[in-house]
N, C-alpha and C. Protein backbone atom coordinates (compact mmCIF):
# COMPACT_ATOMS: atom_id res chain seq x y z
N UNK A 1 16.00 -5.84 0.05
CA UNK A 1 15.70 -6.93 0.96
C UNK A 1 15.96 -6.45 2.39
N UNK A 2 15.17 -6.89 3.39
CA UNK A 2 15.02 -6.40 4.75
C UNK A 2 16.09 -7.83 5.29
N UNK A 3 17.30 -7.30 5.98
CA UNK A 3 17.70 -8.11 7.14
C UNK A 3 17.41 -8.19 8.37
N UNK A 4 16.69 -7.14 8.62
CA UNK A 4 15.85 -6.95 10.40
C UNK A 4 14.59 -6.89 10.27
N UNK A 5 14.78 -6.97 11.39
CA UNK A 5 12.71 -6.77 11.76
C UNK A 5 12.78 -5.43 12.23
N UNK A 6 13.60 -4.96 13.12
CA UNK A 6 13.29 -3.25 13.35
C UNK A 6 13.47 -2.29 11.61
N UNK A 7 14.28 -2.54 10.77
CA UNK A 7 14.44 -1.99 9.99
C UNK A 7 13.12 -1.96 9.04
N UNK A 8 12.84 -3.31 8.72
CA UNK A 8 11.38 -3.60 8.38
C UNK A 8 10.22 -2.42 8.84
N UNK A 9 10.17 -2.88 10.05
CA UNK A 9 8.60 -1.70 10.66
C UNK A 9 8.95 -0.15 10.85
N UNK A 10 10.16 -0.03 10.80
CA UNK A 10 10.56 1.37 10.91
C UNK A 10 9.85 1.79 9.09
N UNK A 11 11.05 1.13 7.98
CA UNK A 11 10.26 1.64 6.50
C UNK A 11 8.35 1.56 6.60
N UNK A 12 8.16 0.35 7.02
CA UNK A 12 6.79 -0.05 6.89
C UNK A 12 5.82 0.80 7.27
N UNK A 13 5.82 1.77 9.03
CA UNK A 13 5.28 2.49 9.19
C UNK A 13 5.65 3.85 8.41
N UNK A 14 6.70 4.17 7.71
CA UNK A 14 6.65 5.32 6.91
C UNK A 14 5.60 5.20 5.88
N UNK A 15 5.46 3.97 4.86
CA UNK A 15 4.91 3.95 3.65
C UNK A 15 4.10 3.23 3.81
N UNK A 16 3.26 3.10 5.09
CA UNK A 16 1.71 3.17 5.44
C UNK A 16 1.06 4.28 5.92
N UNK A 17 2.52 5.49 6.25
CA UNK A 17 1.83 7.05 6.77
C UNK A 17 1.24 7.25 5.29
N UNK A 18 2.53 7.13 4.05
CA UNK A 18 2.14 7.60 2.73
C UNK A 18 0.77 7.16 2.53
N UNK A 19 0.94 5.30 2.10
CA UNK A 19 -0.41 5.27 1.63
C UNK A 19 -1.95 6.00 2.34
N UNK A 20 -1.82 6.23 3.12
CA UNK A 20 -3.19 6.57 4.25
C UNK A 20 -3.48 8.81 3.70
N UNK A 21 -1.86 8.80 3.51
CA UNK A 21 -1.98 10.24 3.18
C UNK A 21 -2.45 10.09 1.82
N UNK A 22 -2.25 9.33 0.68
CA UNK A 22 -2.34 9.38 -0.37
C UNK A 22 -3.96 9.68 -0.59
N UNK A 23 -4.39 8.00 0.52
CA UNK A 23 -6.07 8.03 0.39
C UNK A 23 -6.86 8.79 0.84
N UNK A 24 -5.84 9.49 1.59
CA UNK A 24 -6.87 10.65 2.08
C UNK A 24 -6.81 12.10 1.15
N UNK A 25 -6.12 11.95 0.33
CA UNK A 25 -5.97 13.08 -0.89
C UNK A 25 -7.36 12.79 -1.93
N UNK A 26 -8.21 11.53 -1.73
CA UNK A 26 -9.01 11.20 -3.09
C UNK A 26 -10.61 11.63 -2.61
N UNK A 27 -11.01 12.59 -2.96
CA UNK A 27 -12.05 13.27 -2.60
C UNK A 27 -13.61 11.38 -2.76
N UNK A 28 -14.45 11.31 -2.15
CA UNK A 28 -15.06 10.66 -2.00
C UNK A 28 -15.94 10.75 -3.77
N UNK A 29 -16.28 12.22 -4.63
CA UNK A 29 -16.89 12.02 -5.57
C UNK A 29 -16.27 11.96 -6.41
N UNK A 30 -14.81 11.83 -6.27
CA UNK A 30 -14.00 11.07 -7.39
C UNK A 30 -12.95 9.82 -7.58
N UNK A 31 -13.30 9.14 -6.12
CA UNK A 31 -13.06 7.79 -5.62
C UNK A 31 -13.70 6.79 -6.82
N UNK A 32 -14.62 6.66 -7.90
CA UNK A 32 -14.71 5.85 -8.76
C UNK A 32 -13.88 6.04 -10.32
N UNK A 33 -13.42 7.27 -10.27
CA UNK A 33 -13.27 7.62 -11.65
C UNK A 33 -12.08 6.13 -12.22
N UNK A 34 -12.31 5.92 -13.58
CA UNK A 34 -11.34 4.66 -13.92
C UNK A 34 -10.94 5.66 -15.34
N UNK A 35 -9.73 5.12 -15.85
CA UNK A 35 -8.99 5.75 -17.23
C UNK A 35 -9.67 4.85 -18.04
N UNK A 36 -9.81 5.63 -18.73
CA UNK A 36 -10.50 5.47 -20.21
C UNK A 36 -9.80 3.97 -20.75
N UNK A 37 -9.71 2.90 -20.43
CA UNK A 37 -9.45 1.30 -20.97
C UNK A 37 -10.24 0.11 -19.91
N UNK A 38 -11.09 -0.71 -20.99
CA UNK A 38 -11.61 -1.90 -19.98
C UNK A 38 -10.75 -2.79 -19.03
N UNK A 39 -11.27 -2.54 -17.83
CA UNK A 39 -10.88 -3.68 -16.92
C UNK A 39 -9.48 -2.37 -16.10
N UNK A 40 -9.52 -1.66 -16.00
CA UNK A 40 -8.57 -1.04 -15.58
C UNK A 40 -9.43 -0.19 -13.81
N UNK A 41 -9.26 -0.57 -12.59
CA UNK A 41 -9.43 -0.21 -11.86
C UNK A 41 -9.78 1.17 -11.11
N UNK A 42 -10.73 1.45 -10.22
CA UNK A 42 -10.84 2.76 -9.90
C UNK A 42 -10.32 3.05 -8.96
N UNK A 43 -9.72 4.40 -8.57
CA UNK A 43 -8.95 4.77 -7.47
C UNK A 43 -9.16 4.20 -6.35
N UNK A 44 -10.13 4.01 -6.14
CA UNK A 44 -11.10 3.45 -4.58
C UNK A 44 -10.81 1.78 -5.01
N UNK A 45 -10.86 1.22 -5.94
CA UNK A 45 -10.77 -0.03 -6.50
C UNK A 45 -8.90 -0.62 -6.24
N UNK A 46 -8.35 0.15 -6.48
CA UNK A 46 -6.84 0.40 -6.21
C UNK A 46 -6.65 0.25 -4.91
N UNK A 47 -6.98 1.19 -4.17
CA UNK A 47 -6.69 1.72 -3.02
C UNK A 47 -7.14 0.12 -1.91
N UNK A 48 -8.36 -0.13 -2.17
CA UNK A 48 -8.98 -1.67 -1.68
C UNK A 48 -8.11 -2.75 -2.24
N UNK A 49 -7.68 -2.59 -3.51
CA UNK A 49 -6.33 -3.70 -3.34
C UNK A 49 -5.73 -3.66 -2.46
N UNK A 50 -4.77 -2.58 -2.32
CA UNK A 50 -3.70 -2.08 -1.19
C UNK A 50 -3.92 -2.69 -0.04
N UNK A 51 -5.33 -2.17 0.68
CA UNK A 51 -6.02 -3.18 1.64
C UNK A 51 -6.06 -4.46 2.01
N UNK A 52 -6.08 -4.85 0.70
CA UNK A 52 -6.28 -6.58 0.73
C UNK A 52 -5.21 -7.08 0.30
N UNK A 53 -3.99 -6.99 -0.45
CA UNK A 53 -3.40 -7.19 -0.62
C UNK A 53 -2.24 -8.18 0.21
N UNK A 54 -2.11 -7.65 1.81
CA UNK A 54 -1.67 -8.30 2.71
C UNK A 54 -2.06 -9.61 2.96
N UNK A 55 -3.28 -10.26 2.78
CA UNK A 55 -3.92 -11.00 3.17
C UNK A 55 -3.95 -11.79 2.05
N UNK A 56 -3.66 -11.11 0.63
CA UNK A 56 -3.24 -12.21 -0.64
C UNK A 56 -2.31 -12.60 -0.44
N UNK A 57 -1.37 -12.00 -0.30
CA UNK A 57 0.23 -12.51 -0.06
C UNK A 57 0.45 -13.14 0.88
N UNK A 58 -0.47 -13.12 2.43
CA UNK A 58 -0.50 -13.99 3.34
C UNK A 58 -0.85 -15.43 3.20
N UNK A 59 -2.18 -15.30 1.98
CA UNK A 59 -3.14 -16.56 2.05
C UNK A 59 -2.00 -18.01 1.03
N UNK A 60 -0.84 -17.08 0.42
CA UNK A 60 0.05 -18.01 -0.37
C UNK A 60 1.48 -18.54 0.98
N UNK A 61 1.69 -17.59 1.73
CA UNK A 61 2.75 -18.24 2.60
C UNK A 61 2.30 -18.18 3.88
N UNK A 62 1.08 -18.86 4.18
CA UNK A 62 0.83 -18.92 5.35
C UNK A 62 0.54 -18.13 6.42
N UNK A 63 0.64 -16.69 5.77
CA UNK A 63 0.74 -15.51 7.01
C UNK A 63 -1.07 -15.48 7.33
N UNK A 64 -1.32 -14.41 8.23
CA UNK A 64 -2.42 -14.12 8.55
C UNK A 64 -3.58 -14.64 8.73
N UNK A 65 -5.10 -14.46 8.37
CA UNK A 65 -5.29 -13.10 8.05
C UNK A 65 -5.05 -12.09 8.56
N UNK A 66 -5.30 -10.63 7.96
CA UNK A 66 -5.14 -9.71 8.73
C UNK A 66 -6.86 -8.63 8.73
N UNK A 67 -7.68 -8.95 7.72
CA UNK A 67 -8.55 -8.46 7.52
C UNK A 67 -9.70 -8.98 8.23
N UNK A 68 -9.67 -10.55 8.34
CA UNK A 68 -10.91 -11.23 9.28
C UNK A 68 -10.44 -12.37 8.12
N UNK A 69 -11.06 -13.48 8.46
CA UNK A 69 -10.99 -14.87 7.59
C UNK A 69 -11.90 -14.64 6.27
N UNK A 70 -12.75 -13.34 5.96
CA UNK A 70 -12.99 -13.84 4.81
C UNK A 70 -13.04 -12.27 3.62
N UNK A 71 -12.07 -11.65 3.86
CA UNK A 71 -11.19 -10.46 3.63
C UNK A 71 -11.57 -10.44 1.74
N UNK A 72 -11.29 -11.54 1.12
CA UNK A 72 -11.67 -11.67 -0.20
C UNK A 72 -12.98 -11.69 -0.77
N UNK A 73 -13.84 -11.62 0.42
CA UNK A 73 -15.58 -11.51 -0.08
C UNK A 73 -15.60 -9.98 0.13
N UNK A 74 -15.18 -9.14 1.08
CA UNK A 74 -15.39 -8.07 1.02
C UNK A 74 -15.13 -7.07 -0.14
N UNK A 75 -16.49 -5.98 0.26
CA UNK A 75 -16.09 -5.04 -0.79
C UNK A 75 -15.82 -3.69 0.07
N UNK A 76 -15.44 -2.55 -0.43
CA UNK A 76 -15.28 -1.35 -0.23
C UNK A 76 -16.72 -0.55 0.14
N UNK A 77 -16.72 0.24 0.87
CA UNK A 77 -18.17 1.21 0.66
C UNK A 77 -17.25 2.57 0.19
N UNK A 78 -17.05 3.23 1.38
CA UNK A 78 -16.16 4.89 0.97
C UNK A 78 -15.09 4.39 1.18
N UNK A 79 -14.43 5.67 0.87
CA UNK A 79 -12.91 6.00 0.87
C UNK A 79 -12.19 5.88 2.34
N UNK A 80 -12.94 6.42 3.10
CA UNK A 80 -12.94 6.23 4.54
C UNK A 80 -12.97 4.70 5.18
N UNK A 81 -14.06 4.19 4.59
CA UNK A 81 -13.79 2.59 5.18
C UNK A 81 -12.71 1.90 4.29
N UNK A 82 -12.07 2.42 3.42
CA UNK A 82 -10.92 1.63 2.65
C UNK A 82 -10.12 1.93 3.73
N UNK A 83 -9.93 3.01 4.10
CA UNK A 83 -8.76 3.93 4.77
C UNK A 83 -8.45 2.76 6.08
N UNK A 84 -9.64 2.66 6.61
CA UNK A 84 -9.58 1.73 8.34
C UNK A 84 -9.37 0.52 7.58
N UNK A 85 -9.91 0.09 6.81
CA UNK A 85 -9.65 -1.40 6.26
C UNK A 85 -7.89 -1.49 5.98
N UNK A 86 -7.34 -0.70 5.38
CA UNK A 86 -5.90 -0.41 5.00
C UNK A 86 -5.06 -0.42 6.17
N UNK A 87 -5.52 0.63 7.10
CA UNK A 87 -4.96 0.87 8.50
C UNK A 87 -5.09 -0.54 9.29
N UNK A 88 -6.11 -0.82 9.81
CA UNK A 88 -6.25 -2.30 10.62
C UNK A 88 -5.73 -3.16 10.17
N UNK A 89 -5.80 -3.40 8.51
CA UNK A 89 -4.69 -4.97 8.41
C UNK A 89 -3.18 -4.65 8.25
N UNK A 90 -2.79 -3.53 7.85
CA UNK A 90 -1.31 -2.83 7.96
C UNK A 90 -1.02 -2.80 9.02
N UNK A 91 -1.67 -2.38 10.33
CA UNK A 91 -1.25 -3.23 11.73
C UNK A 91 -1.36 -4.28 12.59
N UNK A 92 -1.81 -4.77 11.93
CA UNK A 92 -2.34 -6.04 12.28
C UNK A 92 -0.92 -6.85 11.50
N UNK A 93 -0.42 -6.84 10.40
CA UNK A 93 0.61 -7.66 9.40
C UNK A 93 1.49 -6.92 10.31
N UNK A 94 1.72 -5.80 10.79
CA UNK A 94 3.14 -4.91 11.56
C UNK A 94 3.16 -5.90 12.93
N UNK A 95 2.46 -6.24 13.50
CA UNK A 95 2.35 -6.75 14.84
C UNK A 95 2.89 -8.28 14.80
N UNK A 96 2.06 -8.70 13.58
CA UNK A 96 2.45 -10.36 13.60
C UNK A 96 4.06 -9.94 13.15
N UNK A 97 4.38 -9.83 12.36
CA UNK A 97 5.73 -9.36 12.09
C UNK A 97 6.57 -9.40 13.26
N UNK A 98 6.43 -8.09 13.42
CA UNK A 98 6.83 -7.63 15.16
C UNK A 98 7.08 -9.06 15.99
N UNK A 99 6.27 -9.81 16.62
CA UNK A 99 5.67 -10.55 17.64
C UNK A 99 6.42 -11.89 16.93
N UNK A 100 6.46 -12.78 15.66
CA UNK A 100 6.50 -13.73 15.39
C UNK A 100 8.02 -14.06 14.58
N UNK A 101 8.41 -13.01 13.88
CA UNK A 101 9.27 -13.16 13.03
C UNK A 101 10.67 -12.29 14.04
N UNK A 102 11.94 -13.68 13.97
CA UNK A 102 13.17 -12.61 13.92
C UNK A 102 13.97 -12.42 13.00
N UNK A 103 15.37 -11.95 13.48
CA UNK A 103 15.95 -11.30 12.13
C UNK A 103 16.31 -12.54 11.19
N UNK A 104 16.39 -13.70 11.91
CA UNK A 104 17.37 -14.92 11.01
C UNK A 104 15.67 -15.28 10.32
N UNK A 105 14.33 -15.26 10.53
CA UNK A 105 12.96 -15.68 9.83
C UNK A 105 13.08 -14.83 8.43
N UNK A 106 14.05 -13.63 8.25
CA UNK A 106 13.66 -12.91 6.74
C UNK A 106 14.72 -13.06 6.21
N UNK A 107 15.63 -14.37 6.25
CA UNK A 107 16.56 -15.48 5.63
C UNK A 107 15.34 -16.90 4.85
N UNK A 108 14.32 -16.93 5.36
CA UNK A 108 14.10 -18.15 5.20
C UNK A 108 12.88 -18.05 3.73
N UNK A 109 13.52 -18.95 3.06
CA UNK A 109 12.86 -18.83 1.74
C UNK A 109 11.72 -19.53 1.46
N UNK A 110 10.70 -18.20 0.77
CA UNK A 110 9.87 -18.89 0.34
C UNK A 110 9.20 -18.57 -0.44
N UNK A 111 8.04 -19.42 -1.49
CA UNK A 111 7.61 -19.34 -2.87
C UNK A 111 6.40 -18.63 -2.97
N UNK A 112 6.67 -17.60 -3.69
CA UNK A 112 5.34 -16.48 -4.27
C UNK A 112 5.32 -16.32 -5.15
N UNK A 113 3.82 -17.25 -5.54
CA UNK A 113 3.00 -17.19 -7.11
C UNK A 113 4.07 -17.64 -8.02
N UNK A 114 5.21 -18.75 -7.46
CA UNK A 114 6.34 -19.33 -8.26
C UNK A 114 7.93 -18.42 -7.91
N UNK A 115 7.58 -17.54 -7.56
CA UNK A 115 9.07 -16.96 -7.14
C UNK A 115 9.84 -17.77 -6.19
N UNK A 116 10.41 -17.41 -5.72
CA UNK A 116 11.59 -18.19 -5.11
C UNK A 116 12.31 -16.80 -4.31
N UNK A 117 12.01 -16.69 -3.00
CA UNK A 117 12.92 -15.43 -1.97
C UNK A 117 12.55 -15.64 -0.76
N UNK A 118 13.81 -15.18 -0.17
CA UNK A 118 13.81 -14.94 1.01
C UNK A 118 12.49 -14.04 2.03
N UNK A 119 11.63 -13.92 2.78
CA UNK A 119 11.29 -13.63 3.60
C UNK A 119 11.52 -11.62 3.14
N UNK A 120 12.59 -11.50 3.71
CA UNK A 120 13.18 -10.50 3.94
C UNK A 120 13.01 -9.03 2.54
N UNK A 121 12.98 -10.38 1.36
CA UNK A 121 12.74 -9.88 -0.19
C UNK A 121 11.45 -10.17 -0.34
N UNK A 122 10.42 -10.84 0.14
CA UNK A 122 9.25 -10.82 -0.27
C UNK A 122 8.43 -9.15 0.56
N UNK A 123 9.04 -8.71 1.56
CA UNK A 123 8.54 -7.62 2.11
C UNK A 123 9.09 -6.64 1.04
N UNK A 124 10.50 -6.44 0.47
CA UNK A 124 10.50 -5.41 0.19
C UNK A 124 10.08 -5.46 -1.24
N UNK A 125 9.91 -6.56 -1.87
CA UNK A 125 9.39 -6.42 -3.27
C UNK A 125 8.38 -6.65 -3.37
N UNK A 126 7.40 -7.67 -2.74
CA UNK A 126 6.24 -8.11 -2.90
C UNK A 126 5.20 -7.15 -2.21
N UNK A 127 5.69 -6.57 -0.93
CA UNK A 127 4.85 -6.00 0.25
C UNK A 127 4.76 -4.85 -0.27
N UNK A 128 6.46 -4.03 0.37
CA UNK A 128 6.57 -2.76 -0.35
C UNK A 128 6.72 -1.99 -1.80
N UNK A 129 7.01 -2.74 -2.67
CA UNK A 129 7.28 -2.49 -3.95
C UNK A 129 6.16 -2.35 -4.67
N UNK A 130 5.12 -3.30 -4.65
CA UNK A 130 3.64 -4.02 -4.76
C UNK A 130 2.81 -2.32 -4.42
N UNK A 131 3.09 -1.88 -3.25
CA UNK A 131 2.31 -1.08 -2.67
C UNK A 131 2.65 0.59 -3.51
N UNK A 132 4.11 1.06 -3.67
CA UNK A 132 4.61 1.77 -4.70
C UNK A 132 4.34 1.61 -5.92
N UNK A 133 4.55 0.93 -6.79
CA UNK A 133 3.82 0.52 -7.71
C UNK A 133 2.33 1.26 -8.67
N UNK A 134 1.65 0.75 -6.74
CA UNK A 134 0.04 1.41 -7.08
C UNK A 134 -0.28 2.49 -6.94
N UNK A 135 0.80 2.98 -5.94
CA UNK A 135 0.21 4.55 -5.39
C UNK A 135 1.20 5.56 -6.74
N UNK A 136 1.91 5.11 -7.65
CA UNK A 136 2.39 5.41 -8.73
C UNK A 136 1.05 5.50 -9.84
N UNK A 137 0.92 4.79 -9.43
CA UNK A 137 -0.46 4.45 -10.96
C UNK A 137 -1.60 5.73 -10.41
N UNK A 138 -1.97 5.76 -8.88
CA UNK A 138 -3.06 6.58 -8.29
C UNK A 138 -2.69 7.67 -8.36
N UNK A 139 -1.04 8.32 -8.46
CA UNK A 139 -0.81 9.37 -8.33
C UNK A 139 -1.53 10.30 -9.92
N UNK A 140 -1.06 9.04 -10.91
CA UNK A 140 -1.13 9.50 -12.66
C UNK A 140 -2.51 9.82 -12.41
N UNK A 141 -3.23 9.61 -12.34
CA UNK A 141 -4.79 9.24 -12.10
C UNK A 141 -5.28 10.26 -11.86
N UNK A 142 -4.58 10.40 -10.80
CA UNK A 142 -5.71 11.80 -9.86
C UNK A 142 -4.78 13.14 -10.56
N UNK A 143 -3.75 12.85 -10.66
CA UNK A 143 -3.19 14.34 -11.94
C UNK A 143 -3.79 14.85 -12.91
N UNK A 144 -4.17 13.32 -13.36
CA UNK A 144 -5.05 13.28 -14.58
C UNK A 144 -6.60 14.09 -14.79
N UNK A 145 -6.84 13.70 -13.44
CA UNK A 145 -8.50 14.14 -12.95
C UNK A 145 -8.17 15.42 -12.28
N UNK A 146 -7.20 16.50 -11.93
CA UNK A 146 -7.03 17.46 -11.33
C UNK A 146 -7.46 17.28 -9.93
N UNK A 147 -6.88 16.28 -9.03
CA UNK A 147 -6.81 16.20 -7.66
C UNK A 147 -5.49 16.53 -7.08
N UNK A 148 -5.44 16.82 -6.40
CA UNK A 148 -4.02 17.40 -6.07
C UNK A 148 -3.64 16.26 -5.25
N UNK A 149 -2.33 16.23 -5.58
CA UNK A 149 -1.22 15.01 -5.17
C UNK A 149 -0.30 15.35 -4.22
N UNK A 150 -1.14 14.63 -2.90
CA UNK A 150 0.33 14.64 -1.60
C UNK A 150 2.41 14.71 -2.03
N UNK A 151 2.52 15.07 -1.39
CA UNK A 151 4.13 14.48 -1.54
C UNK A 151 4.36 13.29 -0.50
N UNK A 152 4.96 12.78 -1.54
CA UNK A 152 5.25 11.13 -0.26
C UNK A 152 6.24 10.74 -0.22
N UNK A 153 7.63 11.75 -0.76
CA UNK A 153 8.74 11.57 -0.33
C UNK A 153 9.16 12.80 -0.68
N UNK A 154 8.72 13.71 -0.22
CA UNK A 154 9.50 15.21 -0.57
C UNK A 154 7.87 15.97 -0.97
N UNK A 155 7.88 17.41 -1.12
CA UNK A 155 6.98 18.25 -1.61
C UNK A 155 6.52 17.38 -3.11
N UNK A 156 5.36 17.30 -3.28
CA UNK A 156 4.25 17.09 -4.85
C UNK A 156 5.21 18.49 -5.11
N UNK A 157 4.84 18.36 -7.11
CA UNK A 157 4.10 19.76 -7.33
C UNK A 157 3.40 20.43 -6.26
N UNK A 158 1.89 19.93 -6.02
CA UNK A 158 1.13 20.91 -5.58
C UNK A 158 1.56 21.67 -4.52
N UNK A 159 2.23 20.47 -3.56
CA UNK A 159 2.46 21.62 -2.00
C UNK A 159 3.37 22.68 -2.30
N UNK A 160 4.82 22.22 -3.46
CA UNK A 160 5.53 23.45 -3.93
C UNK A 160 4.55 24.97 -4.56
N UNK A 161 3.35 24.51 -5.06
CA UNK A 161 2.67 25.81 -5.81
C UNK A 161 1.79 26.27 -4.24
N UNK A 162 1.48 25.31 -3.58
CA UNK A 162 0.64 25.99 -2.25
C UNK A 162 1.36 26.87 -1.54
N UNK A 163 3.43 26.45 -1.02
CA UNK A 163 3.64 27.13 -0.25
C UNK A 163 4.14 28.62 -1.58
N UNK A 164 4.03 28.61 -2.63
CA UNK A 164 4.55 29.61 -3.16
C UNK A 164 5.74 29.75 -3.68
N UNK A 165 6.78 28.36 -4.14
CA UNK A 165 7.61 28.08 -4.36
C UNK A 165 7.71 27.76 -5.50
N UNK A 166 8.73 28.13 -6.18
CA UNK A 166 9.05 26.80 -8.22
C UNK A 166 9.40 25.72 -7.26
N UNK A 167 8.65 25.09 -8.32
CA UNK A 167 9.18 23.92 -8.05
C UNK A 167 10.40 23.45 -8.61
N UNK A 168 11.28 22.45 -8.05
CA UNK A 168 12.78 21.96 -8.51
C UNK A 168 12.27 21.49 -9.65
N UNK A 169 13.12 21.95 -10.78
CA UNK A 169 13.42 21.88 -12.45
C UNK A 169 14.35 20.51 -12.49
């Protein structure tokens, strides 16, 4: 749970550098691939959650939009327009944040999809957790498909085999 607002956008802009590095790891002709089970999403399909996502969680407690007012009709084209779509409403939610909310606003409780939390816990479980989560699932994915996987909190595998290193056992 976040008690500040600087502490907030400080994590927030880290693990919007990740996600943006992540999406930019997913080559454009393998941005559709989905795992072998119905109804299970494609990387690019994922990644456009991530996107929109802000603006779900907004449209239940009042926040935003951050995408334009009608953020839920949209679809994806490339990987690239996910990327600005991701980027623009991730600063756009950093700003209102920033600008509207202080530290005593991520005390004040409120209900998501029936939960019951504070402000402060809906960022770090709903916002940030929500967002980990997926880039967990995208990482399996693209392993799976032999795309090589950023590190987003320390060296991947891969960058350990790029710079020429074992990797930690």
């Amino acid at each position: 749970m976040f008690r500040n607002v600087k502490d907030f956008s400080e994590n927030w802009n880290s693990e919007v550098d990740s996600t943006i590095k992540l999406f930019n790891a997913i080559p454009e002709e393998k941005s559709e691939i989905v795992m072998n089970a119905p109804g299970l999403r494609s990387l690019k399909a994922i990644a456009w959650h991530l996107a929109q996502t802000l603006d779900a969680i907004g449209g239940q407690l009042r926040w935003g939009p951050y995408l334009g007012e009608n953020w839920h009709e949209m679809s994806p084209g490339s990987m690239l327009d996910v990327i600005e779509a991701y980027r623009k409403g991730s600063a756009a939610f950093l700003a209102d944040v920033e600008k509207n909310w202080t530290d005593t606003d991520l005390g004040t409780i409120e209900t998501l999809w029936g939960h019951q939390m504070s402000r402060g816990g809906v960022l770090a479980e709903f916002v940030i957790g929500h967002q980990c989560h997926h880039r967990g699932q995208m990482t399996i994915i693209m392993r799976l498909n032999e795309i090589k996987v950023p590190g987003l909190y320390g060296p991947s595998y891969d960058e350990w085999m790029d710079m020429g290193k074992t990797p930690l056992e």
